[in-house]
C-alpha atoms as a PDB file:
ATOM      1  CA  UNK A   1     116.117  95.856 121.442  1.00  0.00           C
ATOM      2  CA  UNK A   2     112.392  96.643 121.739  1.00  0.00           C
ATOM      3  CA  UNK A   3     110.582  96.709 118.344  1.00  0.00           C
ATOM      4  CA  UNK A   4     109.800 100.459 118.882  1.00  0.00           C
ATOM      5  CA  UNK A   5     113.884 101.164 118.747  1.00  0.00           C
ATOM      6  CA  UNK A   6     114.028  99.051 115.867  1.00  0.00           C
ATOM      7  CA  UNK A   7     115.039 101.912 113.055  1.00  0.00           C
ATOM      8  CA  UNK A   8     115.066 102.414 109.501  1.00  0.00           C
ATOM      9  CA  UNK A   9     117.144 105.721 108.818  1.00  0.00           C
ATOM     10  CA  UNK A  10     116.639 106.633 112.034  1.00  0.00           C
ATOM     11  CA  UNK A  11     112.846 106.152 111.710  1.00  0.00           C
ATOM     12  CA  UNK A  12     110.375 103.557 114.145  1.00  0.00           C
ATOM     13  CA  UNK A  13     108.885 101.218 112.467  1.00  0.00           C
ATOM     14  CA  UNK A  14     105.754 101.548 114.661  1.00  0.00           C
ATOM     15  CA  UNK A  15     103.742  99.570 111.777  1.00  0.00           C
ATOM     16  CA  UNK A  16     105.785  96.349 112.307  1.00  0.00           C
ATOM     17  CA  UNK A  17     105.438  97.245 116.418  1.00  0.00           C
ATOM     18  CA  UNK A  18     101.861  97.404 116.467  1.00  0.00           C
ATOM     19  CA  UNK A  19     101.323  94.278 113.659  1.00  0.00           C
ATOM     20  CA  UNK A  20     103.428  92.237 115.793  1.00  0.00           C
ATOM     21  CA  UNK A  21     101.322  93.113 119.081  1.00  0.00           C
ATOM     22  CA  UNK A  22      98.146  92.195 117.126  1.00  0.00           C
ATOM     23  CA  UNK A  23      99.480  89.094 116.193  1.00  0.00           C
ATOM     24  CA  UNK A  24     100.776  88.617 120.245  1.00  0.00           C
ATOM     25  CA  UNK A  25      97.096  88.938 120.558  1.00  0.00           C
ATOM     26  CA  UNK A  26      98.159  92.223 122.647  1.00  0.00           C
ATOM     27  CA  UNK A  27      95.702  94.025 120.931  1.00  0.00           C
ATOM     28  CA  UNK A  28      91.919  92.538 121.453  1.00  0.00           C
ATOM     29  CA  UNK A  29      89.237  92.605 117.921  1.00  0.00           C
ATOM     30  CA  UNK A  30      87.519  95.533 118.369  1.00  0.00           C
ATOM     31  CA  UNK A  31      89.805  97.241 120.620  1.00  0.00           C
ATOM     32  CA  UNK A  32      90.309 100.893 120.040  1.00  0.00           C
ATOM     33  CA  UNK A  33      93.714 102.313 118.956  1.00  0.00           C
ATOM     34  CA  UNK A  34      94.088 105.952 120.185  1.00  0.00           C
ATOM     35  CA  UNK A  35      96.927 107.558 118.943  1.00  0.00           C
ATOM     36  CA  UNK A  36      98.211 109.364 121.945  1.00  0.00           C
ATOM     37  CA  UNK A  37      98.338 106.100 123.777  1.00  0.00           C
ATOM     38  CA  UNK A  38     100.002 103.996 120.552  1.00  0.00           C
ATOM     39  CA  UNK A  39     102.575 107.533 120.479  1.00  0.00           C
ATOM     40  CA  UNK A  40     103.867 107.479 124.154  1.00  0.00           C
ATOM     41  CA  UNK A  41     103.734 103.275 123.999  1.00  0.00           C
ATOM     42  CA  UNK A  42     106.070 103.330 121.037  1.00  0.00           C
ATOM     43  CA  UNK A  43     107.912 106.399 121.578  1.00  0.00           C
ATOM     44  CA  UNK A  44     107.146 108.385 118.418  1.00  0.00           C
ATOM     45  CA  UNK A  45     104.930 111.218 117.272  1.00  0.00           C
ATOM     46  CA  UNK A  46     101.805 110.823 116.489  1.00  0.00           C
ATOM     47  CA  UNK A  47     102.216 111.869 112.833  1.00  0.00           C
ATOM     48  CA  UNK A  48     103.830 108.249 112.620  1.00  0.00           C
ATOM     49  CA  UNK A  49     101.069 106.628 114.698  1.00  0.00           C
ATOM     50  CA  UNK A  50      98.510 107.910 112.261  1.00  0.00           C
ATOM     51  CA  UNK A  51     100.622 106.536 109.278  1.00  0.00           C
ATOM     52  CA  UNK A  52     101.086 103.009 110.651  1.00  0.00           C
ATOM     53  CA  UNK A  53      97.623 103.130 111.318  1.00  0.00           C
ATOM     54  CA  UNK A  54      97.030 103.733 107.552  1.00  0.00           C
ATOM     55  CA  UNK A  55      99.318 101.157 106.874  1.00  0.00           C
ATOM     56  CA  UNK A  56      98.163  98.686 108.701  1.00  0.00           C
ATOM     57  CA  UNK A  57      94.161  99.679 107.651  1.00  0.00           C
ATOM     58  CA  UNK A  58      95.369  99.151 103.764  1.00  0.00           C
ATOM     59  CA  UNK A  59      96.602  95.474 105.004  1.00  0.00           C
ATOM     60  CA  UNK A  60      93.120  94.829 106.816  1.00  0.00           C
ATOM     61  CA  UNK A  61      94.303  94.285 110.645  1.00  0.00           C
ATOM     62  CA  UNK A  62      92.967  97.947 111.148  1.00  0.00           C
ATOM     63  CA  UNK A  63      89.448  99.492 110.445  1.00  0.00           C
ATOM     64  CA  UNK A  64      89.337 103.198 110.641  1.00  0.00           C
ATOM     65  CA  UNK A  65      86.228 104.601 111.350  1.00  0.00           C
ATOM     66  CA  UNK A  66      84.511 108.227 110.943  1.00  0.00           C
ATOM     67  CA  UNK A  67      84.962 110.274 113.886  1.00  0.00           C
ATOM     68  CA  UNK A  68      86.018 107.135 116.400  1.00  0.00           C
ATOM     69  CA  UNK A  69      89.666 107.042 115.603  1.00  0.00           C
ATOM     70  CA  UNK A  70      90.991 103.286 114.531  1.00  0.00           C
ATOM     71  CA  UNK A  71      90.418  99.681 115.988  1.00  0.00           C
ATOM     72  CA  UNK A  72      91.679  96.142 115.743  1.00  0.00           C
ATOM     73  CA  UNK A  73      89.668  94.923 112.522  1.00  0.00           C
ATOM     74  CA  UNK A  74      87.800  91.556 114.192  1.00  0.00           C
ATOM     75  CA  UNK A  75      88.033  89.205 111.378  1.00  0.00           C
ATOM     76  CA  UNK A  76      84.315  87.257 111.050  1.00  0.00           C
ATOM     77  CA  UNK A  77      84.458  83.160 110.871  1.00  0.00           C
ATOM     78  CA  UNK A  78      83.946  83.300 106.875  1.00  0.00           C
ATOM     79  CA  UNK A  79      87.151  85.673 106.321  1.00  0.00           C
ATOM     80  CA  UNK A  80      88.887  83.325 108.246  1.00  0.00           C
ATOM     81  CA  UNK A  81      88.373  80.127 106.477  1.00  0.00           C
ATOM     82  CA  UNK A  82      89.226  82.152 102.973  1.00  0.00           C
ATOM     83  CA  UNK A  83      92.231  83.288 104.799  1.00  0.00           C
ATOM     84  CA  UNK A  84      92.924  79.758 105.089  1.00  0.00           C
ATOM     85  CA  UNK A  85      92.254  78.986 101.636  1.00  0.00           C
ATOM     86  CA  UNK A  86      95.330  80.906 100.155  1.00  0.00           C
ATOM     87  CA  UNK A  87      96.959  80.078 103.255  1.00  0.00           C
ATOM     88  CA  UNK A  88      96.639  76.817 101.859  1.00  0.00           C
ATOM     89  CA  UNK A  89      98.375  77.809  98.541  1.00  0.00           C
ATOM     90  CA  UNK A  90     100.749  79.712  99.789  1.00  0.00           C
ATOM     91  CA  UNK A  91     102.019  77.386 102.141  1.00  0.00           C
ATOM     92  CA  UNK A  92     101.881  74.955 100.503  1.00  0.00           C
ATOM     93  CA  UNK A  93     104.123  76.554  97.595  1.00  0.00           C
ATOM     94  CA  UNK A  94     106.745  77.008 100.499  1.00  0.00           C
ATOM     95  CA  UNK A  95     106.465  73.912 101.811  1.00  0.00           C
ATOM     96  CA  UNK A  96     107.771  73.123  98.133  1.00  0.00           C
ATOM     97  CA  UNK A  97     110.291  75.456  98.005  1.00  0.00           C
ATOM     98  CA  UNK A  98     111.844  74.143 101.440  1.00  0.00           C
ATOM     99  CA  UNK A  99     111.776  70.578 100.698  1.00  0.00           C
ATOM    100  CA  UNK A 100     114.089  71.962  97.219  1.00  0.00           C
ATOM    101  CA  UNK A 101     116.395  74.303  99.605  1.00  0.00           C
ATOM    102  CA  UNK A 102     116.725  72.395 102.578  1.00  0.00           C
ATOM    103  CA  UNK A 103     120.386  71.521 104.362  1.00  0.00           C
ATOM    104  CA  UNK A 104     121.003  68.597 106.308  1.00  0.00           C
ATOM    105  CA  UNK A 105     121.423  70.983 109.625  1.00  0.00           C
ATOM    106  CA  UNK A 106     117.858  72.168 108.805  1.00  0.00           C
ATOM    107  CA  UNK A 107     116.685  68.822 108.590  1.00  0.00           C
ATOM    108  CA  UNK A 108     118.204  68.118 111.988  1.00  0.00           C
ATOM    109  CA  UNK A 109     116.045  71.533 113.343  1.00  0.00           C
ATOM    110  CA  UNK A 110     113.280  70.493 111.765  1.00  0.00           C
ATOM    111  CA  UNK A 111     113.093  66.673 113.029  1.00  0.00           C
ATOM    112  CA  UNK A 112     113.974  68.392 116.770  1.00  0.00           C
ATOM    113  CA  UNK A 113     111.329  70.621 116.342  1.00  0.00           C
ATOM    114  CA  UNK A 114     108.973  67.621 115.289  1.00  0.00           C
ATOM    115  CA  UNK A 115     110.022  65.838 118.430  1.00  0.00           C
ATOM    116  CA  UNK A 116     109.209  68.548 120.250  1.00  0.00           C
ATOM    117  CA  UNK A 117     105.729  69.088 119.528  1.00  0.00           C
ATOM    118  CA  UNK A 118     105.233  65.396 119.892  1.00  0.00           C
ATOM    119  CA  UNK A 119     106.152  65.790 123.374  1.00  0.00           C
ATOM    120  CA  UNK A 120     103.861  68.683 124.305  1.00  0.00           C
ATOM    121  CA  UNK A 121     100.736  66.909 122.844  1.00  0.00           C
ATOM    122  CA  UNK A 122     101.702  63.648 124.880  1.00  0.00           C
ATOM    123  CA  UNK A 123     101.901  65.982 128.154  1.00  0.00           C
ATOM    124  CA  UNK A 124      98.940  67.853 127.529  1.00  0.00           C
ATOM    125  CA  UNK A 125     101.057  71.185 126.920  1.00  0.00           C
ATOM    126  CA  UNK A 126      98.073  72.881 124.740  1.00  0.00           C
ATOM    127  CA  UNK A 127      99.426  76.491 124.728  1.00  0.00           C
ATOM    128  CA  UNK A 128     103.526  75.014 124.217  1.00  0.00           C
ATOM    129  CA  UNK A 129     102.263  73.255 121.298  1.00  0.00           C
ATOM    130  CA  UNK A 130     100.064  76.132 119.811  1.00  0.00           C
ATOM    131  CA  UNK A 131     103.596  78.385 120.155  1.00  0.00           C
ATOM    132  CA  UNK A 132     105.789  75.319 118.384  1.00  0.00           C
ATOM    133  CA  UNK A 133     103.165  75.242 115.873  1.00  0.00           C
ATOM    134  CA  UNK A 134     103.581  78.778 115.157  1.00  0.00           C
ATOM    135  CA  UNK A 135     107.545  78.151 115.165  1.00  0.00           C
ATOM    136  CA  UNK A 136     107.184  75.340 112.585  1.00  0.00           C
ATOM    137  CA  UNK A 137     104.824  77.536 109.850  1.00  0.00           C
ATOM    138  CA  UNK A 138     107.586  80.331 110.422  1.00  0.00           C
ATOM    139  CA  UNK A 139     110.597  78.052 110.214  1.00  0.00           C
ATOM    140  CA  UNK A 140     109.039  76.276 106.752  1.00  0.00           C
ATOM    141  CA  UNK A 141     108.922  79.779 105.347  1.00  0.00           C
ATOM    142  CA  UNK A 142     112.253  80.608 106.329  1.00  0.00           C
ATOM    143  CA  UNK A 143     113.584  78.164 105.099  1.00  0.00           C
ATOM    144  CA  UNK A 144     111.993  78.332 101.442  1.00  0.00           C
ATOM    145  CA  UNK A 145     113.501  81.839 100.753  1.00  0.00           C
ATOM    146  CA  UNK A 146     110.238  82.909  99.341  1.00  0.00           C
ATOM    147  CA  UNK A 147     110.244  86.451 100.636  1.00  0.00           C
ATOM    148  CA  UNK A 148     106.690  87.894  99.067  1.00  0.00           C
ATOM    149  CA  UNK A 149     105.072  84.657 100.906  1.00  0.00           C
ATOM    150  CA  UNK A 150     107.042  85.444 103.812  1.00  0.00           C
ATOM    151  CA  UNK A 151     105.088  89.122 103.923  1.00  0.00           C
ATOM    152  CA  UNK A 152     101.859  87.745 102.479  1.00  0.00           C
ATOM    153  CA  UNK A 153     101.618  85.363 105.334  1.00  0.00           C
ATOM    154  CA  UNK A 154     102.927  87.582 107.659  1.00  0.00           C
ATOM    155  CA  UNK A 155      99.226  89.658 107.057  1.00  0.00           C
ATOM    156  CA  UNK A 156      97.107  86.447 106.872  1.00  0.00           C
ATOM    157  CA  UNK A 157      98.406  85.624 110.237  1.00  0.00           C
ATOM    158  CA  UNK A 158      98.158  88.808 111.531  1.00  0.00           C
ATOM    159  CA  UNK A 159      94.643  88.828 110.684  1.00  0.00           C
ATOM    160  CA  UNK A 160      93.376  85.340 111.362  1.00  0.00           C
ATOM    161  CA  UNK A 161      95.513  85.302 115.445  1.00  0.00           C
ATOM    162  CA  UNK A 162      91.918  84.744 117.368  1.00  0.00           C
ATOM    163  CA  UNK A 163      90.690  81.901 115.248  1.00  0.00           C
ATOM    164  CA  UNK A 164      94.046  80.130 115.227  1.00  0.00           C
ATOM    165  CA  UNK A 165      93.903  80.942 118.879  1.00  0.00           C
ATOM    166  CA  UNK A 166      90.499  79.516 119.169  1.00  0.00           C
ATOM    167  CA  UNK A 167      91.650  76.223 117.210  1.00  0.00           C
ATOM    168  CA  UNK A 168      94.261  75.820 119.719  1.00  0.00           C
ATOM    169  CA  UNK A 169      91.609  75.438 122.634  1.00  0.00           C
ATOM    170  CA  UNK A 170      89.153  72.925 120.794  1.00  0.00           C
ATOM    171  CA  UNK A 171      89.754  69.555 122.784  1.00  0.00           C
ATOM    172  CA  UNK A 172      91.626  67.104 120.327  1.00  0.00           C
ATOM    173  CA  UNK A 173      92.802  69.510 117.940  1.00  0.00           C
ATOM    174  CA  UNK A 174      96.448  68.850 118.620  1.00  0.00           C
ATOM    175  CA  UNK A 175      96.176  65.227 118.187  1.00  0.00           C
ATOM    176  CA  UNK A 176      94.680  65.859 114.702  1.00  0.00           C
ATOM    177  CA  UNK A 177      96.891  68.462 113.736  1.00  0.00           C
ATOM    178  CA  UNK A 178     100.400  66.998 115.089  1.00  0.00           C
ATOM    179  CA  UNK A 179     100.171  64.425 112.379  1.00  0.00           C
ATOM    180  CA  UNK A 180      99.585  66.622 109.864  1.00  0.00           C
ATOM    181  CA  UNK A 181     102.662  69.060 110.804  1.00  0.00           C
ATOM    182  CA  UNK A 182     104.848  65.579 111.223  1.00  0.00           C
ATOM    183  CA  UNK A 183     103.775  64.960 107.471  1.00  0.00           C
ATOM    184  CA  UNK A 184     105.457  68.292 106.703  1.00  0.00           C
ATOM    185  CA  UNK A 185     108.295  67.514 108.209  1.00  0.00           C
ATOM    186  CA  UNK A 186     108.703  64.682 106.359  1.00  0.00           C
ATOM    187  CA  UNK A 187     108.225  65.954 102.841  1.00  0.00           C
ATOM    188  CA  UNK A 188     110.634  68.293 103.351  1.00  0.00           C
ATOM    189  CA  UNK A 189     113.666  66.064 104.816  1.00  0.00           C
ATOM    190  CA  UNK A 190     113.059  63.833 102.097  1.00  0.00           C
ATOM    191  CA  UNK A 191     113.259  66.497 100.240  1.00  0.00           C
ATOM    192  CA  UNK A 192     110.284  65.513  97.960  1.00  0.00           C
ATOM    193  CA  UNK A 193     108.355  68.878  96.924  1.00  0.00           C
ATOM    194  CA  UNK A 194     105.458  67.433  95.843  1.00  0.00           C
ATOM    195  CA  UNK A 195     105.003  65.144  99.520  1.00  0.00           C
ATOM    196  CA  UNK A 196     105.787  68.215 101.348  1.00  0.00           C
ATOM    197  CA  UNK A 197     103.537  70.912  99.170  1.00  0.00           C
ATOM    198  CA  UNK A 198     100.521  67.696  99.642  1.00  0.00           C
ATOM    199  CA  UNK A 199     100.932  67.620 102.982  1.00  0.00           C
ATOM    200  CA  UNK A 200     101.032  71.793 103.641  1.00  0.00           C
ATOM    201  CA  UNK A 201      97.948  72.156 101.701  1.00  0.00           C
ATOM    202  CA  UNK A 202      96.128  68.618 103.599  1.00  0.00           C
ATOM    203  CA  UNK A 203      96.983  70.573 107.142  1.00  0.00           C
ATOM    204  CA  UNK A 204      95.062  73.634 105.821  1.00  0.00           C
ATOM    205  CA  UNK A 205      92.370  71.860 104.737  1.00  0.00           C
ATOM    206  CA  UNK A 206      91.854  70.359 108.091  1.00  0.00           C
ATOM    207  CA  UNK A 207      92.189  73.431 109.580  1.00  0.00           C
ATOM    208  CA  UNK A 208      89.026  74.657 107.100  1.00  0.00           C
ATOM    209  CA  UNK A 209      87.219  71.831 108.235  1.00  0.00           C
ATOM    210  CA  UNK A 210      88.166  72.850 112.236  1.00  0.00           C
ATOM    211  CA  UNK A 211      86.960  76.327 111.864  1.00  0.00           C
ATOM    212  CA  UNK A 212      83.656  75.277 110.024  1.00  0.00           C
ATOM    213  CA  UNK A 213      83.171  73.012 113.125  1.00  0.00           C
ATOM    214  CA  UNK A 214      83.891  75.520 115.451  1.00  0.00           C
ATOM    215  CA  UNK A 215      81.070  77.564 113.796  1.00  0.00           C
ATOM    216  CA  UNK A 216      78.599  74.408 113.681  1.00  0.00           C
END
C-alpha cells in the first residue's frame, strides 16, 4: 500500500509520507516543498500538507520561511556530528537493550545479516552495503523494544540522510565501519549489554571522527 493510503481514522499520514521521502533522499536540502505539488503527490488537501509541514518543521527536517513557502532543512557539518553524539547514546542504550531481549532466531538474522555485509564490502558493493547498514541500525532498534528511541532516531536519521550518504562514498569507509557493525553483532548474540552498548557507541564515534575528516 503506498504510504499516502496508509490511514489513521481514515486520515493520510502525509507527515510520515514526506519524512520517509526525505530520508529516501527523495527530497534534496534546500529543495522547496510547495503544497499544491506535496497535495496532488500524496492525495490529500492541502490543509493536511500545511500541517505535516508544521510537523515536520517542529522536528527540524523542514524550515519554513516568510513568504517562500517550506524547504528541506539542509543540516550543516556541525549539526551533524552532534546528531551523532546522541546518536551515540541512544544507540548505544539499544544496543543494550537488544543484547537483554534477544531470541536465538534473532541471533540467527542478525549473524545472516553480518554475513551479508561482509560480502558486499569484499565485492565492492558500496551502495548494497550503505542499505544493509541502514537495515542493521533499524533491526538493533527493533529488536530492543525501546519505542521513544525508535522515534527519536527515526528524526536524527531523517535529518542527518546526506552526511550518512556522503560517509557511504568516502573510499575505505566500509572497511572501517564493517568491523565496527560486526562488533555489534557480537555483543548482542552473546548477549552481553555492556559489549554490545561499547561497541554501538565505538561505531558512532568513528563515524564523528569520519565526518570531521570529511570536513578537513
Amino acid at each position: 500500500m503506498p504510504a499516502h493510503e496508509q490511514t489513521t481514522a481514515g486520515t493520510p499520514d502525509v507527515a510520515t509520507a514526506i519524512r520517509e521521502a526525505i530520508t529516501r533522499g527523495d527530497f534534496a536540502p534546500n529543495q522547496r516543498l510547495v503544497e499544491a505539488d506535496l497535495s496532488e503527490q500524496f492525495g490529500v488537501g492541502r490543509g493536511g500538507v500545511r500541517a505535516a509541514l508544521f510537523e515536520l518543521a517542529n522536528e527540524g527536517l523542514v524550515e519554513r520561511i516568510q513568504h517562500r513557502g517550506a524547504r528541506v532543512r539542509a543540516v550543516t557539518l556541525d549539526e551533524a556530528i552532534e546528531i551523532s553524539e546522541v546518536r551515540m547514546v541512544v544507540e548505544g542504550l539499544c544496543a543494550a537493550k537488544a543484547a537483554e531481549r534477544v531470541t536465538d532466531e534473532e541471533i540467527a538474522e542478525l549473524r545472516a545479516l553480518g554475513a551479508t555485509m561482509r560480502s558486499a564490502v569484499t565485492d565492492g558493493h558500496v551502495l548494497k552495503y550503505s542499505e544493509l547498514n541502514k537495515a542493521l541500525h533499524q533491526r538493533v532498534v527493533e529488536i530492543s523494544g525501546q519505542e521513544t528511541a525508535a522515534g527519536v532516531l527515526r528524526r536524527l536519521r531523517a535529518q542527518n540522510v546526506r552526511h550518512q550518504f556522503r560517509l557511504a562514498l568516502v573510499p575505505g569507509r566500509p572497511n572501517v565501519s564493517l568491523p565496527e557493525h560486526l562488533a555489534i553483532i557480537d555483543g548482542i548474540c552473546a548477549r552481553d549489554p555492556e559489549a554490545a552498548e561499547r561497541a554501538a557507541r565505538t561505531h558512532l564515534v568513528s563515524v564523528m571522527e569520519a565526518l570531521t575528516s570529511v570536513r578537513a
